[in-house]
N, C-alpha and C. Protein backbone atom coordinates (compact mmCIF):
# COMPACT_ATOMS: atom_id res chain seq x y z
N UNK A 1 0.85 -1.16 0.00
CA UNK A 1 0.00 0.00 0.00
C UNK A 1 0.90 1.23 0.00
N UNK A 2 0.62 2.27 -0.80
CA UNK A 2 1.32 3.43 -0.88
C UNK A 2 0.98 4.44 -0.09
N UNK A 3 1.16 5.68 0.49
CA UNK A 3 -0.07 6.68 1.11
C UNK A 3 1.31 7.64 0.74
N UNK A 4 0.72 9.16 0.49
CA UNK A 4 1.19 10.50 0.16
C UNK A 4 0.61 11.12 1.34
N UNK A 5 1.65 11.80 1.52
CA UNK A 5 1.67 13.21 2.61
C UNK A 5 2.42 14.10 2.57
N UNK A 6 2.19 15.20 3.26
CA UNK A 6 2.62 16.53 2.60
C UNK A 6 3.06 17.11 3.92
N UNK A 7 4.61 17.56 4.04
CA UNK A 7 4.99 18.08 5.56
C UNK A 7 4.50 19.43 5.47
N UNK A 8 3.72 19.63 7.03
CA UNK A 8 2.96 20.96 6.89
C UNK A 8 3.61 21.94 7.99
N UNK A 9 4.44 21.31 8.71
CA UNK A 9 5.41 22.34 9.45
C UNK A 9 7.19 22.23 9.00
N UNK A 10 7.55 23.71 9.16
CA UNK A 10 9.43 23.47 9.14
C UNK A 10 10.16 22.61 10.40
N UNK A 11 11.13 21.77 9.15
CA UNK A 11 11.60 20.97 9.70
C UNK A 11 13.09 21.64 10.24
N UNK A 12 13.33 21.05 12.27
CA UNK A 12 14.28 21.57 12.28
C UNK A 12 15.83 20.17 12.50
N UNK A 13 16.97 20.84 12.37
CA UNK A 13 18.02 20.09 12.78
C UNK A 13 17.82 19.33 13.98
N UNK A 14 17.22 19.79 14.89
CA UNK A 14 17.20 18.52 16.18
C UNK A 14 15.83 18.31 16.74
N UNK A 15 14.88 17.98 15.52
CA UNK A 15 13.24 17.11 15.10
C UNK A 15 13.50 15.71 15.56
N UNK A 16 12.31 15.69 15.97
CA UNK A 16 12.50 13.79 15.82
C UNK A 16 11.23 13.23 15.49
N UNK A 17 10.19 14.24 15.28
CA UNK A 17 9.37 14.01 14.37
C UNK A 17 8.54 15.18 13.24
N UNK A 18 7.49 14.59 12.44
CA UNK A 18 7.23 15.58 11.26
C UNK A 18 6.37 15.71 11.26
N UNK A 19 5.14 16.83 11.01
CA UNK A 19 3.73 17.21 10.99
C UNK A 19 4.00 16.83 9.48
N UNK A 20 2.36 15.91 9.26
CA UNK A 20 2.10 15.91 7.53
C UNK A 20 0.98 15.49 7.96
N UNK A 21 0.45 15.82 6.27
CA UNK A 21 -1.26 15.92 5.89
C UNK A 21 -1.39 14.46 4.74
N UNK A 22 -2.00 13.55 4.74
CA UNK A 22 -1.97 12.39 3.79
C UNK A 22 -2.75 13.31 3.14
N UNK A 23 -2.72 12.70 2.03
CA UNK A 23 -3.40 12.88 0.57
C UNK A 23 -4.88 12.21 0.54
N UNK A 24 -5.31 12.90 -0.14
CA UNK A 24 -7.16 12.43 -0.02
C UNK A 24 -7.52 12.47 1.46
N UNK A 25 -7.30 13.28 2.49
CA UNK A 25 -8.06 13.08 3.64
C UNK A 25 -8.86 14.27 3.62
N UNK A 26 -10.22 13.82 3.59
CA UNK A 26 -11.13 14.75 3.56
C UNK A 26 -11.34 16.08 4.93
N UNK A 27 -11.11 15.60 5.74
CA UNK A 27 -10.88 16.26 7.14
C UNK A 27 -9.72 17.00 7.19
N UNK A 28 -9.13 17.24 6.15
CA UNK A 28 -7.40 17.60 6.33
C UNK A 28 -6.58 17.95 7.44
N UNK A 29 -6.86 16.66 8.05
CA UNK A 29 -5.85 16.19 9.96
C UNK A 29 -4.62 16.53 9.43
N UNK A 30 -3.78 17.03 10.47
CA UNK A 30 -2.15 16.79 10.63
C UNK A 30 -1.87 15.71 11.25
N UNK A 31 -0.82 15.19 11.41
CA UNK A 31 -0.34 13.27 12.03
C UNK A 31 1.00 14.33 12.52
N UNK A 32 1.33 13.63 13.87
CA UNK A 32 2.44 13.62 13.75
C UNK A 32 3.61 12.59 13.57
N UNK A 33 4.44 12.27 12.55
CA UNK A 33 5.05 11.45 12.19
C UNK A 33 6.64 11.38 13.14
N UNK A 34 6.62 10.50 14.26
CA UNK A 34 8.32 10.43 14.61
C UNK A 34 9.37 9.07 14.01
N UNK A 35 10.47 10.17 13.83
CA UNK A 35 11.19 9.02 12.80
C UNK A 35 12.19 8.50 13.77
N UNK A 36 13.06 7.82 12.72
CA UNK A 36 14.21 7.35 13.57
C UNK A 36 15.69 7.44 12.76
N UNK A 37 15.40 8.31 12.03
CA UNK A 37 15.97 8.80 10.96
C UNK A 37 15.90 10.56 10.96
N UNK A 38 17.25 11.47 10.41
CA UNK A 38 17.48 12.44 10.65
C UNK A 38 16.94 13.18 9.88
N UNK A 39 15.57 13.62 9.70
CA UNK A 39 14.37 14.05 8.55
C UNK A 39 15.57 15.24 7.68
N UNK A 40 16.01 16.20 8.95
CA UNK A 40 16.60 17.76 8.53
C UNK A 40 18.17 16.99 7.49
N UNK A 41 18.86 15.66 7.97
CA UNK A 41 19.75 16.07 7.20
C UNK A 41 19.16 15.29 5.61
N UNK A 42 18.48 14.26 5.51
CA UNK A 42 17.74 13.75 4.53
C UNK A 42 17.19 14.65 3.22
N UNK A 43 17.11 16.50 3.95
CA UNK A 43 16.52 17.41 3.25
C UNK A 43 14.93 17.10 3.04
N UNK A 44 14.52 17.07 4.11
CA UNK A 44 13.09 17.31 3.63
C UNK A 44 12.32 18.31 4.77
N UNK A 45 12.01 19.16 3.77
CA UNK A 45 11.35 20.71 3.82
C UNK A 45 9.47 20.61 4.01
N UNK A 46 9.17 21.63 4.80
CA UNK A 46 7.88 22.17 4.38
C UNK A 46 7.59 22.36 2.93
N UNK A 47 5.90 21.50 2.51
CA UNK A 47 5.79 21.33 2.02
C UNK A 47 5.88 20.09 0.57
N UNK A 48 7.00 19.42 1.06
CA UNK A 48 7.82 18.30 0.52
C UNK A 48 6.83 17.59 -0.25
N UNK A 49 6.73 16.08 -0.58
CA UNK A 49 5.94 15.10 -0.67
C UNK A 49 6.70 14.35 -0.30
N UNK A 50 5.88 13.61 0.44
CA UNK A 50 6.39 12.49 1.04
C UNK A 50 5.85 10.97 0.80
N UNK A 51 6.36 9.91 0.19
CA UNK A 51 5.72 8.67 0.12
C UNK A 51 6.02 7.47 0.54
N UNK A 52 5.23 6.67 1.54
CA UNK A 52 5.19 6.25 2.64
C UNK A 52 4.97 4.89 1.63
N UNK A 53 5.78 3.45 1.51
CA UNK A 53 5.33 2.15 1.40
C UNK A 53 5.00 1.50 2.59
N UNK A 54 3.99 0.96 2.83
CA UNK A 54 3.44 0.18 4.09
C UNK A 54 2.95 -1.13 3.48
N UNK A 55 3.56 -2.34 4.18
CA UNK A 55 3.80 -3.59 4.51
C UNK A 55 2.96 -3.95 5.48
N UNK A 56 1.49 -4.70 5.36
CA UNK A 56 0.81 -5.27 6.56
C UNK A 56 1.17 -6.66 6.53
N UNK A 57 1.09 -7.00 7.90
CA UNK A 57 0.99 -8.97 8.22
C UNK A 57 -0.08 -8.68 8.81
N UNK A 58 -0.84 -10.25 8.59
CA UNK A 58 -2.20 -10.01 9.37
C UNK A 58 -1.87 -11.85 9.72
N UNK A 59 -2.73 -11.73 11.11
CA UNK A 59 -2.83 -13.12 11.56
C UNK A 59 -4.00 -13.21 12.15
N UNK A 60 -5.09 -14.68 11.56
CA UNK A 60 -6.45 -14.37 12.08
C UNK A 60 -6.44 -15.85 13.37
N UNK A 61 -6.72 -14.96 14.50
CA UNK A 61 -6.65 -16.07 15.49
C UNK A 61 -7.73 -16.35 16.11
N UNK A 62 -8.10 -17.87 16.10
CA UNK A 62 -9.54 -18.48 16.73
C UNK A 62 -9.99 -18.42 18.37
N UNK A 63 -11.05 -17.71 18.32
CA UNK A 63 -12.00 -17.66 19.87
C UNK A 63 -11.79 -18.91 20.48
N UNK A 64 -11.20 -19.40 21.29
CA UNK A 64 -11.83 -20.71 22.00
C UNK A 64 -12.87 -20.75 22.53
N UNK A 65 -13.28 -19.65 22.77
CA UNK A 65 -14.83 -20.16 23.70
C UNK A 65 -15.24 -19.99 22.79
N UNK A 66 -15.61 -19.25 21.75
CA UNK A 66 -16.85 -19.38 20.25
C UNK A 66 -16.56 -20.00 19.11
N UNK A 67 -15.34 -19.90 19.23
CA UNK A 67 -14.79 -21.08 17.52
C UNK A 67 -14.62 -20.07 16.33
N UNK A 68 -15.28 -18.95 17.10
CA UNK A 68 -14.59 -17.91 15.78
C UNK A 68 -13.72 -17.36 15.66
């Protein structure tokens, strides 16, 4: 799954996380995003685009008391 977001505050040298807006959100929320990675030396600015690949695992595990 892909998702776009857009940093909506300046990023500084000692951040450890990023305000952004995803793409298509009708409500246009800010997230705050913390990395683990040095956003300021990476160069990414207010305004940027940003694109996020996300990797789900899913595991479906059975009720013992209902069997579902």
């Amino acid at each position: 799954m892909k998702l776009k977001a857009t940093i909506r505050e300046e990023i500084h040298p000692d951040d450890k996380s990023a305000i952004v807006e995803f793409h298509g959100d009708e409500n246009k929320r800010h997230f705050e995003l913390h990395c683990t990675f040095d956003q300021y030396q990476q160069r990414l600015r207010k305004w940027d685009t940003w694109e996020f690949k996300i990797r789900l695992e899913l595991e479906i595990f059975t009720d013992p008391k209902t069997g579902g």
